[in-house]
C-alpha atoms as a PDB file:
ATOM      1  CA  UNK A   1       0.000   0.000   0.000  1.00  0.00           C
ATOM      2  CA  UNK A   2       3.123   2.294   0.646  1.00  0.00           C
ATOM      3  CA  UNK A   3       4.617   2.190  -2.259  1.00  0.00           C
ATOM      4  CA  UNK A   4       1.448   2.716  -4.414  1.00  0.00           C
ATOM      5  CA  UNK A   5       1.559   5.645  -2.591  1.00  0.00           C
ATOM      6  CA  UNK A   6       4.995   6.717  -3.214  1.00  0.00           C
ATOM      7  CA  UNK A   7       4.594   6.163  -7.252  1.00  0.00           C
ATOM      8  CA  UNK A   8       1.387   8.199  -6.763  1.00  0.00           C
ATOM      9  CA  UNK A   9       3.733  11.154  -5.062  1.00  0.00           C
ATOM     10  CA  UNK A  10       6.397  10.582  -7.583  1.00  0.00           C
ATOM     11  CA  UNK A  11       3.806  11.274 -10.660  1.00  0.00           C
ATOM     12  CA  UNK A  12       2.345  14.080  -9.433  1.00  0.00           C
ATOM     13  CA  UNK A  13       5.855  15.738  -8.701  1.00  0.00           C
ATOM     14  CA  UNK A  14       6.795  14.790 -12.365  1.00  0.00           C
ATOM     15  CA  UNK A  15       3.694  17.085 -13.386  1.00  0.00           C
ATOM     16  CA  UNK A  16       5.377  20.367 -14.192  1.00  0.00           C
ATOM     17  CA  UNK A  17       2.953  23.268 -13.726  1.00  0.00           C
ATOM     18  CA  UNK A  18       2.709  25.930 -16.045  1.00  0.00           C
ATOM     19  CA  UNK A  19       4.096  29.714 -15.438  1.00  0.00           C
ATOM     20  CA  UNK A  20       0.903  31.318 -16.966  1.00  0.00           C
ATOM     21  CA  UNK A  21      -2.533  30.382 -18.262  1.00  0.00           C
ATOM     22  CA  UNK A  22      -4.734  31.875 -20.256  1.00  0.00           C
ATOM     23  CA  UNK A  23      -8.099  31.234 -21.680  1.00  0.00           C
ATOM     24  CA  UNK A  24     -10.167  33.060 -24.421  1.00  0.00           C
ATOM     25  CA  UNK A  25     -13.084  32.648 -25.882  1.00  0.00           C
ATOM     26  CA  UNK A  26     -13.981  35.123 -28.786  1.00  0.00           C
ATOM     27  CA  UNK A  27     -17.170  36.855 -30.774  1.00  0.00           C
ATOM     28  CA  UNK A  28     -18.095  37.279 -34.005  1.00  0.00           C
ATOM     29  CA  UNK A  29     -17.508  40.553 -33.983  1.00  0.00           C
ATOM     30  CA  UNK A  30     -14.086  40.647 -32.714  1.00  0.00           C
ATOM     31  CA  UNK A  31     -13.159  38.110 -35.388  1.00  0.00           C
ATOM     32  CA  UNK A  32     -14.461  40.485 -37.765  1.00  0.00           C
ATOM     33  CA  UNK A  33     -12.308  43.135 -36.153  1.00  0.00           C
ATOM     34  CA  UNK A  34      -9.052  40.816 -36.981  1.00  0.00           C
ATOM     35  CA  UNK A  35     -10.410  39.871 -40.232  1.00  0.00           C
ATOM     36  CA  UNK A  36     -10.228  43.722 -40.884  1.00  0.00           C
ATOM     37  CA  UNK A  37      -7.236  43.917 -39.389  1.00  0.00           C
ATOM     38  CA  UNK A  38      -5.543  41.228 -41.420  1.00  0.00           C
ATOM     39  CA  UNK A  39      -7.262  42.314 -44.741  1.00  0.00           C
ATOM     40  CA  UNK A  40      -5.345  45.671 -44.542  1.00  0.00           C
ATOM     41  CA  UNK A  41      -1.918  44.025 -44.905  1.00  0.00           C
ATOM     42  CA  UNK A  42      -2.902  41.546 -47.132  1.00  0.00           C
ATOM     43  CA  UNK A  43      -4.396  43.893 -50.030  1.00  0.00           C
ATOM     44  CA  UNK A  44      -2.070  46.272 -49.685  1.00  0.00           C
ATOM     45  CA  UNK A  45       1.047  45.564 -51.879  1.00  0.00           C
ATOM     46  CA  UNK A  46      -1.847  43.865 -54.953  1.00  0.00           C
ATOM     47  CA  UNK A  47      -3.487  47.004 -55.025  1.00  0.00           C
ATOM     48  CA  UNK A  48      -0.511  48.918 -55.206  1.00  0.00           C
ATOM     49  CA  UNK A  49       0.965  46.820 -58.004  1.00  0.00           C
ATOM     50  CA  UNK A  50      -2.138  47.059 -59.761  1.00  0.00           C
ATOM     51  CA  UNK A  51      -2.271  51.382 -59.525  1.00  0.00           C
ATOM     52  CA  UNK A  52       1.313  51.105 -60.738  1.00  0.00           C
ATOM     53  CA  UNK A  53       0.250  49.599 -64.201  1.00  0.00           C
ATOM     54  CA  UNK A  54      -2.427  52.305 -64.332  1.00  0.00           C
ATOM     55  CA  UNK A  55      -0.026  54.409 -64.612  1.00  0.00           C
ATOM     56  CA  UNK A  56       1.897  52.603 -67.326  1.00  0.00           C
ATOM     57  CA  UNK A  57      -1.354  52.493 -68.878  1.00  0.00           C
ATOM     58  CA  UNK A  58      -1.960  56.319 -68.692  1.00  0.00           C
ATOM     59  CA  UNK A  59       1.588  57.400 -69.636  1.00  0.00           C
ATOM     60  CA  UNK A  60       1.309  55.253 -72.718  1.00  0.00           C
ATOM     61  CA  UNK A  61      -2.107  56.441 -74.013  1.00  0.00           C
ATOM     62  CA  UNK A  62      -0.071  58.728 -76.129  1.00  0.00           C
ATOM     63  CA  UNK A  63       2.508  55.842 -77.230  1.00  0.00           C
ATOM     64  CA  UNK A  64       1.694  53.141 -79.468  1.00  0.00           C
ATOM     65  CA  UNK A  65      -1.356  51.925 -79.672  1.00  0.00           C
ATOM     66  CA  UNK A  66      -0.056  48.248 -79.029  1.00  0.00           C
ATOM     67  CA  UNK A  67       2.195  49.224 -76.349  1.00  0.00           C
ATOM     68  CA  UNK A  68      -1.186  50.358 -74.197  1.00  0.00           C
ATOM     69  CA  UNK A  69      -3.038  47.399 -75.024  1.00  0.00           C
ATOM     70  CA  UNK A  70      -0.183  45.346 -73.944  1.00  0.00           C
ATOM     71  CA  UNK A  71      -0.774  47.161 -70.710  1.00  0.00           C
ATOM     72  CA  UNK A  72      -4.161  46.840 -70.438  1.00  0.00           C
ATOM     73  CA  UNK A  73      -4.053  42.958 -71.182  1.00  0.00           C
ATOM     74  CA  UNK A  74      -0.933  42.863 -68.248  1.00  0.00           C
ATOM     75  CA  UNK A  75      -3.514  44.935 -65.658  1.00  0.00           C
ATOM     76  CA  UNK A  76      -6.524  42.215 -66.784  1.00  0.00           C
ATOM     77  CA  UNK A  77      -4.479  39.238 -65.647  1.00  0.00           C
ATOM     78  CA  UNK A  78      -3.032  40.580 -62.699  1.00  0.00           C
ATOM     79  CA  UNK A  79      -6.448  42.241 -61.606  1.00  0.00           C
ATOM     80  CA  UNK A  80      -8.089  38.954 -62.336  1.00  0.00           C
ATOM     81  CA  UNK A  81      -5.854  37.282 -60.218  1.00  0.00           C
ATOM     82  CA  UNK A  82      -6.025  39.637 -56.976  1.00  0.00           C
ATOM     83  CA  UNK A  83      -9.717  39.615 -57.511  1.00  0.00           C
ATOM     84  CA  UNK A  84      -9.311  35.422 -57.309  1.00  0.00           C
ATOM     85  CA  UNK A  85      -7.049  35.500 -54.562  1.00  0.00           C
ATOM     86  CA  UNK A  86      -9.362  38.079 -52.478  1.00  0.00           C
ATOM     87  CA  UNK A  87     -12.244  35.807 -52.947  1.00  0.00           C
ATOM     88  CA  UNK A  88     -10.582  32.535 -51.891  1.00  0.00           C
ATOM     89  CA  UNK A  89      -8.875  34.555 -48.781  1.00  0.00           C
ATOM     90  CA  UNK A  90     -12.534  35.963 -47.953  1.00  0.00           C
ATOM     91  CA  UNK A  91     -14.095  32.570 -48.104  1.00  0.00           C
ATOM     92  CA  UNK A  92     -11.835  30.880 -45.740  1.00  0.00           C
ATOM     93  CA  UNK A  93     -12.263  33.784 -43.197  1.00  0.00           C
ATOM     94  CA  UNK A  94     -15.867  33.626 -43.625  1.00  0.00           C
ATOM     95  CA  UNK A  95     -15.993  29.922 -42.175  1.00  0.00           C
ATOM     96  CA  UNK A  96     -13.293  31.050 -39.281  1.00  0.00           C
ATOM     97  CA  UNK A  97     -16.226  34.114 -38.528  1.00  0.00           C
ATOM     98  CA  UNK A  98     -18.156  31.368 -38.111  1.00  0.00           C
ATOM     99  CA  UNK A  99     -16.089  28.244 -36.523  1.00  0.00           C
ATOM    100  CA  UNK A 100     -13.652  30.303 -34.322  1.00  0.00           C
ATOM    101  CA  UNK A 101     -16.887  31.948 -31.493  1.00  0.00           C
ATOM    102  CA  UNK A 102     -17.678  28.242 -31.115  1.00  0.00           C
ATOM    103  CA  UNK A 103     -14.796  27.465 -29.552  1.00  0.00           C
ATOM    104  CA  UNK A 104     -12.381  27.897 -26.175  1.00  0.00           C
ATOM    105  CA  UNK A 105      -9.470  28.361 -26.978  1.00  0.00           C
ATOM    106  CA  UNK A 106      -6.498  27.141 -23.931  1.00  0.00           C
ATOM    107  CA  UNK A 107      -2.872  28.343 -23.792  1.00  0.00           C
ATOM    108  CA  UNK A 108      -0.324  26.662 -20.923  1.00  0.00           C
ATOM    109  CA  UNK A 109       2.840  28.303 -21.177  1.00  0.00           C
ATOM    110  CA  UNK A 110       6.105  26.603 -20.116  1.00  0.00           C
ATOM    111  CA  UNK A 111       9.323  27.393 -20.065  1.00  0.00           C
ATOM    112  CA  UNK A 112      10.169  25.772 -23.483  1.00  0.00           C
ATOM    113  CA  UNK A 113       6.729  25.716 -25.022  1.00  0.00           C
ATOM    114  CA  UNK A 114       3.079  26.641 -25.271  1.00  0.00           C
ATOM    115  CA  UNK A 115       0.551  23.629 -24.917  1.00  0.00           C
ATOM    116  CA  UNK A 116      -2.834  24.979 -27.167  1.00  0.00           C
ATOM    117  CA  UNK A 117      -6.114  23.307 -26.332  1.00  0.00           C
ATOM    118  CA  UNK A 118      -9.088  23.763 -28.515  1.00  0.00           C
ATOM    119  CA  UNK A 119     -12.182  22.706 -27.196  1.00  0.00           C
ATOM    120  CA  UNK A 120     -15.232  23.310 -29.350  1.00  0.00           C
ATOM    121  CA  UNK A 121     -18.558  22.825 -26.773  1.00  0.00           C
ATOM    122  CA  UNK A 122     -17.028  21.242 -24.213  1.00  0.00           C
ATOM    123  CA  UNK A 123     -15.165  18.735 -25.861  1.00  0.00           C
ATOM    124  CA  UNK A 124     -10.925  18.866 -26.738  1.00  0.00           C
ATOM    125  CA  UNK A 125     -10.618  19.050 -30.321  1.00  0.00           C
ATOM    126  CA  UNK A 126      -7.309  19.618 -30.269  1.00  0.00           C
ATOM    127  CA  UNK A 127      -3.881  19.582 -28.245  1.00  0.00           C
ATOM    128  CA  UNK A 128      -0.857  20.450 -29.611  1.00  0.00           C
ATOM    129  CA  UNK A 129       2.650  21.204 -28.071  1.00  0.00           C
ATOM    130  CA  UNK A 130       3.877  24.831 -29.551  1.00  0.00           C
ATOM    131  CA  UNK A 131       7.923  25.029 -28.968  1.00  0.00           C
ATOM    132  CA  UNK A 132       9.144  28.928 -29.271  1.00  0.00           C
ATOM    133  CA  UNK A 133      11.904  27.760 -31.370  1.00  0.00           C
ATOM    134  CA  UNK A 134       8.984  26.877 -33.972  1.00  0.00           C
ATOM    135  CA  UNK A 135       6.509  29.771 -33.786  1.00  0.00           C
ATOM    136  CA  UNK A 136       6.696  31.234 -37.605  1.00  0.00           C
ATOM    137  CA  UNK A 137       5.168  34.736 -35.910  1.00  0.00           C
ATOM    138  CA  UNK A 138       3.988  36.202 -32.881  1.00  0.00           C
ATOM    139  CA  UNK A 139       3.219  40.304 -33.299  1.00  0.00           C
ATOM    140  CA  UNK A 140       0.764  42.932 -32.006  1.00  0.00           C
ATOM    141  CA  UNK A 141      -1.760  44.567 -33.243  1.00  0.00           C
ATOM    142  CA  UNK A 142      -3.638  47.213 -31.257  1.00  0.00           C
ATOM    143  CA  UNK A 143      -5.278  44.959 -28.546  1.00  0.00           C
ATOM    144  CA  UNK A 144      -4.691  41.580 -29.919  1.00  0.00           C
ATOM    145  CA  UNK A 145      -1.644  39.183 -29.999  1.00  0.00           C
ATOM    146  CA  UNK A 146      -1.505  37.622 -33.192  1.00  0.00           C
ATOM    147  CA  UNK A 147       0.485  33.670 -32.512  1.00  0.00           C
ATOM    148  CA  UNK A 148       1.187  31.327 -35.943  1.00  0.00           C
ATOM    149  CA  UNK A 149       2.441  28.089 -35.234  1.00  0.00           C
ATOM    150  CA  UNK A 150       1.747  25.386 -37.975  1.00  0.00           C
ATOM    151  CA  UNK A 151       0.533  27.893 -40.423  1.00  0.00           C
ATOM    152  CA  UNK A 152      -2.442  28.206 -38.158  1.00  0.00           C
ATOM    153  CA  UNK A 153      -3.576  31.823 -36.830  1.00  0.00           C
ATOM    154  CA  UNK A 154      -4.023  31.933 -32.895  1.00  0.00           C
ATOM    155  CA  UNK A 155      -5.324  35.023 -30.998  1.00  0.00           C
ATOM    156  CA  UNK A 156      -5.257  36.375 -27.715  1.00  0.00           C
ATOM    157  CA  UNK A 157      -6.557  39.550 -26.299  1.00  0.00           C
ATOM    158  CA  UNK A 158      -3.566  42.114 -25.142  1.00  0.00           C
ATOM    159  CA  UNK A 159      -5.065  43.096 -22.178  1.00  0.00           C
ATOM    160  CA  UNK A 160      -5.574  40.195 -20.761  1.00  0.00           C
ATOM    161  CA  UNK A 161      -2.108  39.175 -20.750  1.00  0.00           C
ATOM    162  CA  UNK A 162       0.372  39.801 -17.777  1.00  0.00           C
ATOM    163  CA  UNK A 163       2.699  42.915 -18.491  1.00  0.00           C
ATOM    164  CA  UNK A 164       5.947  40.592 -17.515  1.00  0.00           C
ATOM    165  CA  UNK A 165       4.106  37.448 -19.419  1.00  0.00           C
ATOM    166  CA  UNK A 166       6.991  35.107 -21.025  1.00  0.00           C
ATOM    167  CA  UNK A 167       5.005  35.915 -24.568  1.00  0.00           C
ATOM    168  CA  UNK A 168       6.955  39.389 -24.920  1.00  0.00           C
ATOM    169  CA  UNK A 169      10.092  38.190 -24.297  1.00  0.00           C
ATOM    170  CA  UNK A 170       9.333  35.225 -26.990  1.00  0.00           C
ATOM    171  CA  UNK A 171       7.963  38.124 -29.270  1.00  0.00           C
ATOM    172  CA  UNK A 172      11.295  40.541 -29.025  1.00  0.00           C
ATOM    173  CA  UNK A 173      13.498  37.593 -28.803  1.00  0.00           C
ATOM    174  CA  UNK A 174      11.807  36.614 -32.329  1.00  0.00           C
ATOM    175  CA  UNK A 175      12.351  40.127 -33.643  1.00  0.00           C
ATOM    176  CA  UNK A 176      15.741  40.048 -32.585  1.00  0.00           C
ATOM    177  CA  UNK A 177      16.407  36.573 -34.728  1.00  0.00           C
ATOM    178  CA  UNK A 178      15.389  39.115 -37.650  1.00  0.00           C
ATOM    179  CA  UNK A 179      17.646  41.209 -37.274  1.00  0.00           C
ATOM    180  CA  UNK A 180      20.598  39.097 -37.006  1.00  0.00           C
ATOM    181  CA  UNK A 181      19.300  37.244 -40.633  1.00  0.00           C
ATOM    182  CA  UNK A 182      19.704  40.996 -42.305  1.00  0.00           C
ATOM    183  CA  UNK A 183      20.612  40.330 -45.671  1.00  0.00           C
ATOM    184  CA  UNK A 184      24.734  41.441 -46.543  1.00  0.00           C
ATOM    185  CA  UNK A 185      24.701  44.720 -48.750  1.00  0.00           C
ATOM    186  CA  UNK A 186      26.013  42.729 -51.966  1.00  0.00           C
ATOM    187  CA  UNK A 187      23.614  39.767 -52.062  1.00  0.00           C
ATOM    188  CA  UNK A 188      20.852  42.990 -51.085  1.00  0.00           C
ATOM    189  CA  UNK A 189      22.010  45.278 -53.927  1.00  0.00           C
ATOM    190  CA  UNK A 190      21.818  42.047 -56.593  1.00  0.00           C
ATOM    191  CA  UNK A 191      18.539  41.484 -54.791  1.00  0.00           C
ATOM    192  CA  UNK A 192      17.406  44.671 -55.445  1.00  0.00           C
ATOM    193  CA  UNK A 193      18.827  44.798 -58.883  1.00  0.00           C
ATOM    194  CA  UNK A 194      17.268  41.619 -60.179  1.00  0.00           C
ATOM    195  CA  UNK A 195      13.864  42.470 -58.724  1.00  0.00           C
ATOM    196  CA  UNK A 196      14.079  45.972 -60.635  1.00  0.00           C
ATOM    197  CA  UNK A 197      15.387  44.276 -63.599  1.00  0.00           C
ATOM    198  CA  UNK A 198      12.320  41.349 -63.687  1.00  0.00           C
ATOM    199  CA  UNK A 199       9.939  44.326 -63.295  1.00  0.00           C
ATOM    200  CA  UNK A 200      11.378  45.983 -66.137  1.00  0.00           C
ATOM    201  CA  UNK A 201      12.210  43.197 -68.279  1.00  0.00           C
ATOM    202  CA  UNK A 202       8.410  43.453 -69.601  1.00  0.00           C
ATOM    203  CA  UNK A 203       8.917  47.410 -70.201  1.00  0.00           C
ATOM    204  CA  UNK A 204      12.017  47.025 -72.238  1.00  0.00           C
ATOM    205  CA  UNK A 205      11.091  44.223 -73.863  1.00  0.00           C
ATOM    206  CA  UNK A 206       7.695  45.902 -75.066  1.00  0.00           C
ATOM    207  CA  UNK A 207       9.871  49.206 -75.875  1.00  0.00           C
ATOM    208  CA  UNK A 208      12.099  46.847 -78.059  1.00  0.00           C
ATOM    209  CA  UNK A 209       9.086  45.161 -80.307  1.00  0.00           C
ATOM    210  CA  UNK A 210       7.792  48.839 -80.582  1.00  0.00           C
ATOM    211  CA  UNK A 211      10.899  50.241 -81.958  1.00  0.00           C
ATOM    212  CA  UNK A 212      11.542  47.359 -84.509  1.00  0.00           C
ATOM    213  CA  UNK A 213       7.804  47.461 -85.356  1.00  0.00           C
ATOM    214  CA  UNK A 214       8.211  51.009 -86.277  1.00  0.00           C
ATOM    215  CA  UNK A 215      10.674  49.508 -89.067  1.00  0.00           C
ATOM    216  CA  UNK A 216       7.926  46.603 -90.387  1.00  0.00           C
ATOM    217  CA  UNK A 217       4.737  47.531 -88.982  1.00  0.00           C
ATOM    218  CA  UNK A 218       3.324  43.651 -87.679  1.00  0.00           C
ATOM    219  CA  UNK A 219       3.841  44.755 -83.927  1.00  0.00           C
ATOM    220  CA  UNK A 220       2.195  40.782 -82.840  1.00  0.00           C
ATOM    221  CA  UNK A 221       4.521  39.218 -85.235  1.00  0.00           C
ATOM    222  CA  UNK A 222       7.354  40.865 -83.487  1.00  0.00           C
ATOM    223  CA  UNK A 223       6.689  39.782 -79.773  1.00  0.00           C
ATOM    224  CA  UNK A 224       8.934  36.967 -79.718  1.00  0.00           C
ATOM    225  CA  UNK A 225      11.673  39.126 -79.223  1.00  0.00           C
ATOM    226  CA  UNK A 226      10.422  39.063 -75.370  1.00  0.00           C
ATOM    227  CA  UNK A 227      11.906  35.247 -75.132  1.00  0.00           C
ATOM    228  CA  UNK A 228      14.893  37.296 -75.017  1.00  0.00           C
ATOM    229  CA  UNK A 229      14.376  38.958 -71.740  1.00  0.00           C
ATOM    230  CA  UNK A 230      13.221  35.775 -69.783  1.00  0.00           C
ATOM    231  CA  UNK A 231      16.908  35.231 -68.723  1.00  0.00           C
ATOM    232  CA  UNK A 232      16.915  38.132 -66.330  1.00  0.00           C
ATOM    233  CA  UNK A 233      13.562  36.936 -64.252  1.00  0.00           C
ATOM    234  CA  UNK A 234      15.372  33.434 -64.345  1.00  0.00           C
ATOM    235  CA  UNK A 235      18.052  34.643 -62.824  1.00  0.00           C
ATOM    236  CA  UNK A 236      16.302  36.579 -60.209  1.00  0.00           C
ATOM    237  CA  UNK A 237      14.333  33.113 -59.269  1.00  0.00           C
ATOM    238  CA  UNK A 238      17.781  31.346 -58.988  1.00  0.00           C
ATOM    239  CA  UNK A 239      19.108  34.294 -56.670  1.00  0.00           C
ATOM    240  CA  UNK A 240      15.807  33.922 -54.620  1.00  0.00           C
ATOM    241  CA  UNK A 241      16.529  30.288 -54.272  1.00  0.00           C
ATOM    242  CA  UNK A 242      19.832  30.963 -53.055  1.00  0.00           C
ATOM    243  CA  UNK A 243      19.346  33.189 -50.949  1.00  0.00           C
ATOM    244  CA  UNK A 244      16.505  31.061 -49.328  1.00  0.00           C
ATOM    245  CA  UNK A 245      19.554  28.886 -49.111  1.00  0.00           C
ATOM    246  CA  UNK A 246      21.472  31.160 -46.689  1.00  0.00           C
ATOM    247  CA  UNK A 247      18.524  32.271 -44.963  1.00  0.00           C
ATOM    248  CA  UNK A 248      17.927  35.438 -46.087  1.00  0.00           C
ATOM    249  CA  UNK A 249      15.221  37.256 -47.193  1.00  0.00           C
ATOM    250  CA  UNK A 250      14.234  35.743 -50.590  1.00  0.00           C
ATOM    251  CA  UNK A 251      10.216  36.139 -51.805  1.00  0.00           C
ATOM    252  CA  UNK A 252      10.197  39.035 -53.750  1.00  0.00           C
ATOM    253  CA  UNK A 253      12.770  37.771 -56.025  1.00  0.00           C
ATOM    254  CA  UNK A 254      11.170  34.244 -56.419  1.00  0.00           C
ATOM    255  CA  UNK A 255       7.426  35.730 -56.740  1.00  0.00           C
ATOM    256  CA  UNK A 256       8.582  38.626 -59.612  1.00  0.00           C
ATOM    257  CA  UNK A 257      10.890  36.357 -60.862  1.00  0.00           C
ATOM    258  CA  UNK A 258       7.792  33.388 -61.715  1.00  0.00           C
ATOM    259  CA  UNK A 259       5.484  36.323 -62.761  1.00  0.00           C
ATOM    260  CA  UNK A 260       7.639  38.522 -65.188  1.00  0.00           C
ATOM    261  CA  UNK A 261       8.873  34.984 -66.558  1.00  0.00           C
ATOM    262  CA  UNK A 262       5.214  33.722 -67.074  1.00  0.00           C
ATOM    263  CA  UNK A 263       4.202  37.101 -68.512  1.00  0.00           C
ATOM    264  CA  UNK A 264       7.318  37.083 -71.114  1.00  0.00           C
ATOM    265  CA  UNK A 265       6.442  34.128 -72.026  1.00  0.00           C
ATOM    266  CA  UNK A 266       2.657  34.575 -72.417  1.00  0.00           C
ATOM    267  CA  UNK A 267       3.318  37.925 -74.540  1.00  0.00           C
ATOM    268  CA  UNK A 268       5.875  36.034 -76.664  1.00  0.00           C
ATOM    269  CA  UNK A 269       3.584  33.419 -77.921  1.00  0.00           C
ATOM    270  CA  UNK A 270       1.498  35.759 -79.199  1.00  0.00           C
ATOM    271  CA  UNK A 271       4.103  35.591 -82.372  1.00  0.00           C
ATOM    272  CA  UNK A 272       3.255  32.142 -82.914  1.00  0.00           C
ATOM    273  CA  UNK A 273      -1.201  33.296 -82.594  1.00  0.00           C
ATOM    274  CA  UNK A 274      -1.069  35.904 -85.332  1.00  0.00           C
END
């Protein structure tokens, strides 16, 4: 009987008990609020990338007529795909509106990780062991801590938090890990360079058909000449890869890389159509 009672002891000493605990359960509205909040950031650098061909458009109404449809045709994809992407990001925060003020969720925080319970009426629906080292982001915004672990959003309320909680010290320690991954100036500046250079790849290119077009008049039968140009976004998707590689920051040289490359491409073939 004694030493049942000793293993008894022994397990709950083993049970480590958590520094902080915190427990949230959330309304539609305040969803909505982050929803709004999220939104912001998300549609800001489309919309700006789709004013900046407006532009193009605008300064080339003047220009060749071919040049400006070339525009327009480049501002009908790209708004067609925002538009798609806005829609499909919309939908899947519509069913969290819905889902997330259904449930509970529970945050245990230890010294070397964060245990998340979900319960959804009463029940545990899930349990998952969050380790600092592998949170992808934990910011603030206004009153709410946003947490993504697993490339799953998790929310708690600011002021609910202790001022000396073991979150903000996870949060600038975090920041701090971004700092010391600051890209070197040289593989920045060829960063920079390439990502200019995919942008304007397009622009040249176009300029180039126009010029020689001006000599034979069939501007479509010209716009092969564009194949020419798809070795700079190539190269700026290679760089991104590398510098993915070194751990560095990398996206916008992969993303304007794919998309000047499919673009080129797209524009060129238009030789081969008429």
């Amino acid at each position: 009987m004694s030493d049942i009672s000793t293993a008894e002891v022994k397990d709950c000493a083993s049970e480590v008990e958590p520094n902080e605990t915190y427990q949230f359960a959330f309304t539609k509205e305040e969803i909505e609020e982050v929803y709004r909040i999220q939104r912001d950031s998300v549609y800001k650098k489309p919309c700006i990338f789709l004013i900046v061909l407006v532009l193009f458009i605008i300064l080339t109404l003047f220009a060749h007529t071919a040049i400006t449809m070339f525009y327009v045709g480049a501002f009908l994809v790209c708004l067609t795909a925002v538009i798609k992407g806005f829609l499909m990001y919309k939908k899947a925060w519509a069913q969290s509106i819905e889902r997330i003020p259904e449930n509970v969720y529970e945050y245990r925080l230890f010294d070397e990780y964060i245990d998340i319970k979900i319960f959804h009426r009463g029940e545990m629906t899930r349990n998952s062991k969050c380790y600092y080292k592998d949170i992808e982001q934990l910011k603030q915004y206004g009153n709410w801590i946003f947490l993504q672990y697993g490339g799953q959003l998790f929310l708690m309320r600011q002021n609910e938090v202790k001022e000396n909680s073991g979150l903000y010290a996870c949060m600038y320690k975090l920041s701090a890990n971004t700092k010391e991954t600051i890209t070197p100036r040289k593989w920045s500046m060829a960063s920079l360079v390439l990502f200019i250079a995919s942008i304007a790849s397009l622009f040249f290119g176009v300029g180039v058909v126009s010029v020689i077009t001006g000599e034979n008049g069939y501007f479509p039968g010209n716009m092969w000449i564009l194949y020419l140009f798809t070795p700079i976004p190539v190269s700026s998707i290679i760089l991104g890869l590398m510098l993915k590689a070194k751990g560095y920051k990398y996206k916008k040289n992969i993303i304007a890389g794919v998309i000047m490359t499919i673009m080129l491409c797209i524009y060129g073939a238009l030789a081969f159509v008429f």
